[in-house]
Protein backbone atom coordinates (compact mmCIF):
# COMPACT_ATOMS: atom_id res chain seq x y z
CA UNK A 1 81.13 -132.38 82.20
CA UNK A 2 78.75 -133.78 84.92
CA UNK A 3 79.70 -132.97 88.69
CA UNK A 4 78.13 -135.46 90.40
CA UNK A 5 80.89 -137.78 91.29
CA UNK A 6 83.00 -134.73 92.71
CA UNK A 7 84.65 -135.18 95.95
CA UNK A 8 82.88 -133.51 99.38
CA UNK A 9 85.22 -130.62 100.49
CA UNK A 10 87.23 -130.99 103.09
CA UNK A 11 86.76 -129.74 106.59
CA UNK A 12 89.34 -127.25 108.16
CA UNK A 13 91.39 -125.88 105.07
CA UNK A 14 90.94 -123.06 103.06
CA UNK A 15 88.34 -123.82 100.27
CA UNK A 16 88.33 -120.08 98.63
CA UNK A 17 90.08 -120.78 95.92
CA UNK A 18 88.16 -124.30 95.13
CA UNK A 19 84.67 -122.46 95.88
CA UNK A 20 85.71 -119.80 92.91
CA UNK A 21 86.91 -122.63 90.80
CA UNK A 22 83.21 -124.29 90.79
CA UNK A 23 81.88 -120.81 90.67
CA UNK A 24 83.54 -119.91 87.53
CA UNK A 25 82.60 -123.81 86.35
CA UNK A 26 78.46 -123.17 87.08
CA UNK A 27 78.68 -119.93 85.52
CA UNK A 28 80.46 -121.01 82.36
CA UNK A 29 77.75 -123.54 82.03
CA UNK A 30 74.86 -121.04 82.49
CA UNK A 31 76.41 -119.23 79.69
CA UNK A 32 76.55 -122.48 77.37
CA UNK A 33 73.11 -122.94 78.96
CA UNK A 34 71.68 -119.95 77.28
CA UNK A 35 72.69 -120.19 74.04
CA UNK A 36 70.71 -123.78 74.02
CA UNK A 37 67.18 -123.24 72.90
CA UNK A 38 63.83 -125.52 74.45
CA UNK A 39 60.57 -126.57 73.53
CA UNK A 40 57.93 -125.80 76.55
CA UNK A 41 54.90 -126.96 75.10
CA UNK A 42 54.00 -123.92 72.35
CA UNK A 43 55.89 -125.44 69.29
CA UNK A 44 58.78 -122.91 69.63
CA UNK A 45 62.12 -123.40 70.17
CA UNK A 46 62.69 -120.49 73.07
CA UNK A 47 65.88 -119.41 74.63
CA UNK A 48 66.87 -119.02 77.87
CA UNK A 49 66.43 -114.91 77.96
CA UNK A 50 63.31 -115.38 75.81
CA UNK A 51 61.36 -117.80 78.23
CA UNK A 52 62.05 -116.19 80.93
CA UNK A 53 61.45 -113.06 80.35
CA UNK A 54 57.85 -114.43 78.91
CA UNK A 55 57.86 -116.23 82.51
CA UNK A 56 57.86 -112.49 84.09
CA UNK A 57 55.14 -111.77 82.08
CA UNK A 58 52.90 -114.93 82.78
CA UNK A 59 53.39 -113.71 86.68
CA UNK A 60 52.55 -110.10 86.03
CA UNK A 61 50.38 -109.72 83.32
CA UNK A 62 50.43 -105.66 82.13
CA UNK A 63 54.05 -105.09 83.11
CA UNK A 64 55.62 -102.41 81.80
CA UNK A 65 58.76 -103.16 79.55
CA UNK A 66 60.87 -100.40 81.43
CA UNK A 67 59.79 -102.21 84.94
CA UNK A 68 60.58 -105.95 83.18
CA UNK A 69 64.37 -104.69 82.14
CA UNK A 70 64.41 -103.93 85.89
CA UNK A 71 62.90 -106.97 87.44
CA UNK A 72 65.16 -109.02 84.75
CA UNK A 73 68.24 -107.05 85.22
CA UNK A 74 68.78 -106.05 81.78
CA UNK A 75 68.40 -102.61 79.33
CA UNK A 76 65.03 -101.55 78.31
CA UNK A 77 66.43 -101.91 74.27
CA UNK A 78 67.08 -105.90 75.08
CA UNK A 79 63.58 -106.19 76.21
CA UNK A 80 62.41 -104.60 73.63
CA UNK A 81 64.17 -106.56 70.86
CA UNK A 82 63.15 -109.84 73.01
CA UNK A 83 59.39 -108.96 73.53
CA UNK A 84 59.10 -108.03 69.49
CA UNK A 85 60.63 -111.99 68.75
CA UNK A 86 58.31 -112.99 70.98
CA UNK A 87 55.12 -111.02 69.62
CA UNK A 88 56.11 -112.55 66.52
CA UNK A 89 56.02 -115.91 67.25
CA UNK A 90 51.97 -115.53 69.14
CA UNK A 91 53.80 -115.66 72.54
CA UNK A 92 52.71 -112.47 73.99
CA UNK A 93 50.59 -108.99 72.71
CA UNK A 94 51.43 -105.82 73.16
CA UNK A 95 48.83 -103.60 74.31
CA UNK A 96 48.83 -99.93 75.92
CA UNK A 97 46.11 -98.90 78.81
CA UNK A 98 43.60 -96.18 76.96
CA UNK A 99 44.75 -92.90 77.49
CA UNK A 100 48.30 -93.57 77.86
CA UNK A 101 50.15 -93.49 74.86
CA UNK A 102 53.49 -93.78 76.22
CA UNK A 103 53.51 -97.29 78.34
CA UNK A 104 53.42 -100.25 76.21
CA UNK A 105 51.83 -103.23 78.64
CA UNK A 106 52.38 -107.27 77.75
CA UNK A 107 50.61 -109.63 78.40
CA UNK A 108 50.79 -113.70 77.33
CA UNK A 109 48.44 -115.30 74.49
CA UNK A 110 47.16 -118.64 74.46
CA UNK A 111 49.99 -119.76 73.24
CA UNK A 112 52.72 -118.19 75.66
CA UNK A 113 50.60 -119.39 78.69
CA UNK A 114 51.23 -122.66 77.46
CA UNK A 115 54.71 -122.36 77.02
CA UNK A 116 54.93 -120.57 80.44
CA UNK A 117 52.86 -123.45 82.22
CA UNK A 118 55.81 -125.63 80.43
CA UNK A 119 58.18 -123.83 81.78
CA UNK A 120 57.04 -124.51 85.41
CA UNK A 121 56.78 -127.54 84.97
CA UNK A 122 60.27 -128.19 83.89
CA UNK A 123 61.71 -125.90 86.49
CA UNK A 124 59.82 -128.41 89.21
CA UNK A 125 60.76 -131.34 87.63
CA UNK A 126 64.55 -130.00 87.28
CA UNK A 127 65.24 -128.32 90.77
CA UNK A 128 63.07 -130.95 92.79
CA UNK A 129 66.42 -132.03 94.57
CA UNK A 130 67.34 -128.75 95.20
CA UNK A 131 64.07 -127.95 96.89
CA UNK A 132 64.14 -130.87 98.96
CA UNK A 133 67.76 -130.68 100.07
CA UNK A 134 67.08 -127.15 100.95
CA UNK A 135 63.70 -127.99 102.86
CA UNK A 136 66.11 -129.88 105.24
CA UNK A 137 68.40 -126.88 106.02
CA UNK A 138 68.18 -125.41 109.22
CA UNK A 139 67.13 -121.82 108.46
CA UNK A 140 70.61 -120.18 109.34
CA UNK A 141 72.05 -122.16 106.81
CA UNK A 142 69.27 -121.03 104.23
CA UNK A 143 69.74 -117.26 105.45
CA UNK A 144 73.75 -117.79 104.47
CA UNK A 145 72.88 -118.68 101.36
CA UNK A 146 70.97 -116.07 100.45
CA UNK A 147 73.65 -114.02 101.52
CA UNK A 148 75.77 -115.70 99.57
CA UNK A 149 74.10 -115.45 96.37
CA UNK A 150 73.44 -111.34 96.85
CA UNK A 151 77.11 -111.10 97.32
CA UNK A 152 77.83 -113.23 93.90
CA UNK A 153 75.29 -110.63 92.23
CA UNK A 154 76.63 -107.58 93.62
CA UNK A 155 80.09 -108.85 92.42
CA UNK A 156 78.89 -109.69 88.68
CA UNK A 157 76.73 -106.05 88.84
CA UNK A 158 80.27 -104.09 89.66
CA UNK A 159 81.63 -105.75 86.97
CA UNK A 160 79.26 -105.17 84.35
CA UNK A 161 79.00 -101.62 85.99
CA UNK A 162 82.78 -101.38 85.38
CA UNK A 163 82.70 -102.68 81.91
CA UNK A 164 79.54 -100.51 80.85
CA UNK A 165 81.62 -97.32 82.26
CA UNK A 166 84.65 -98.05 80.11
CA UNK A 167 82.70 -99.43 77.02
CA UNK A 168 79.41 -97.77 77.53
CA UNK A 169 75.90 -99.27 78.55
CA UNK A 170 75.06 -102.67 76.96
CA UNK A 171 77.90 -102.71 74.77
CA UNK A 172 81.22 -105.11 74.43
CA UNK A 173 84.19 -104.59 72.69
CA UNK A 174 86.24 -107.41 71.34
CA UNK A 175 89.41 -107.70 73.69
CA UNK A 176 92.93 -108.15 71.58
CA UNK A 177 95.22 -111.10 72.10
């Protein structure tokens, strides 16, 4: 369902409840949104979690997997699982720096640079509005967003925390009717 011809808010009433309404809306479509795989130039349909996590590796080559679960906010074991599809489709290597056995480094081939460079160009092409709308802000208005947003994370990260503490770290349980 497209937004676009959606109503401006209205000055002067309280617009909590219709700000969590289109909250809930954008992230119901993020989740639809990532279970819809794309072409970005290398031939293979990626998802979501798997370009984007290839994305972190095009911008630093020789991460570590346990510092990429950080930097993407997920467990080491997803990463894992995501960075093995990935090997086996040519879009990154594995590699480890001599004399350390234990740290297993990735880096992009060929083939996953041109899926990243894909990637960015999609993302410019997609959030070009955005950019320029925001360009226009005055910077106080930027800084509240920002603000914003951290506060929307640290809400989502209590509640996975929560979930995670009463069905244990990266797993779900099917709720009951």
């Amino acid at each position: 369902m497209s937004t676009k011809h959606m109503a401006e808010p209205e000055q002067g009433r309280n617009q909590g409840p219709e700000l969590f309404e289109y909250w809930a809306r954008i992230m119901n479509k993020m989740s639809r949104s990532e279970s819809l795989p794309r072409d970005f130039g290398s031939g293979d349909l990626l998802f979501p979690s798997e370009i984007h996590t290839l994305c972190f590796i095009g911008t630093m080559p020789g991460i570590r997997i346990t510092d990429l679960a950080v930097q993407l906010g997920v467990t080491k074991g997803a990463i894992s699982k995501i960075a093995k599809k990935m090997e086996e489709k040519g879009l990154i290597e594995k590699y480890r720096e001599p004399g350390n056995d234990k740290e297993i480094l990735l880096m992009l081939t060929p083939t996953g640079k041109k899926a990243y460079l894909g990637h960015e160009e999609y993302h410019k092409n997609a959030f070009r509005g955005i950019v320029m709308e925001m360009e226009k802000l005055p910077s106080e208005q930027t800084v509240f967003l920002f603000r914003l947003l951290r506060m929307m994370e640290e809400i989502i990260d209590t509640c996975i925390l929560e979930k995670e503490l009463v069905n244990g770290p990266g797993k779900t349980r099917k709720e009951t009717p």
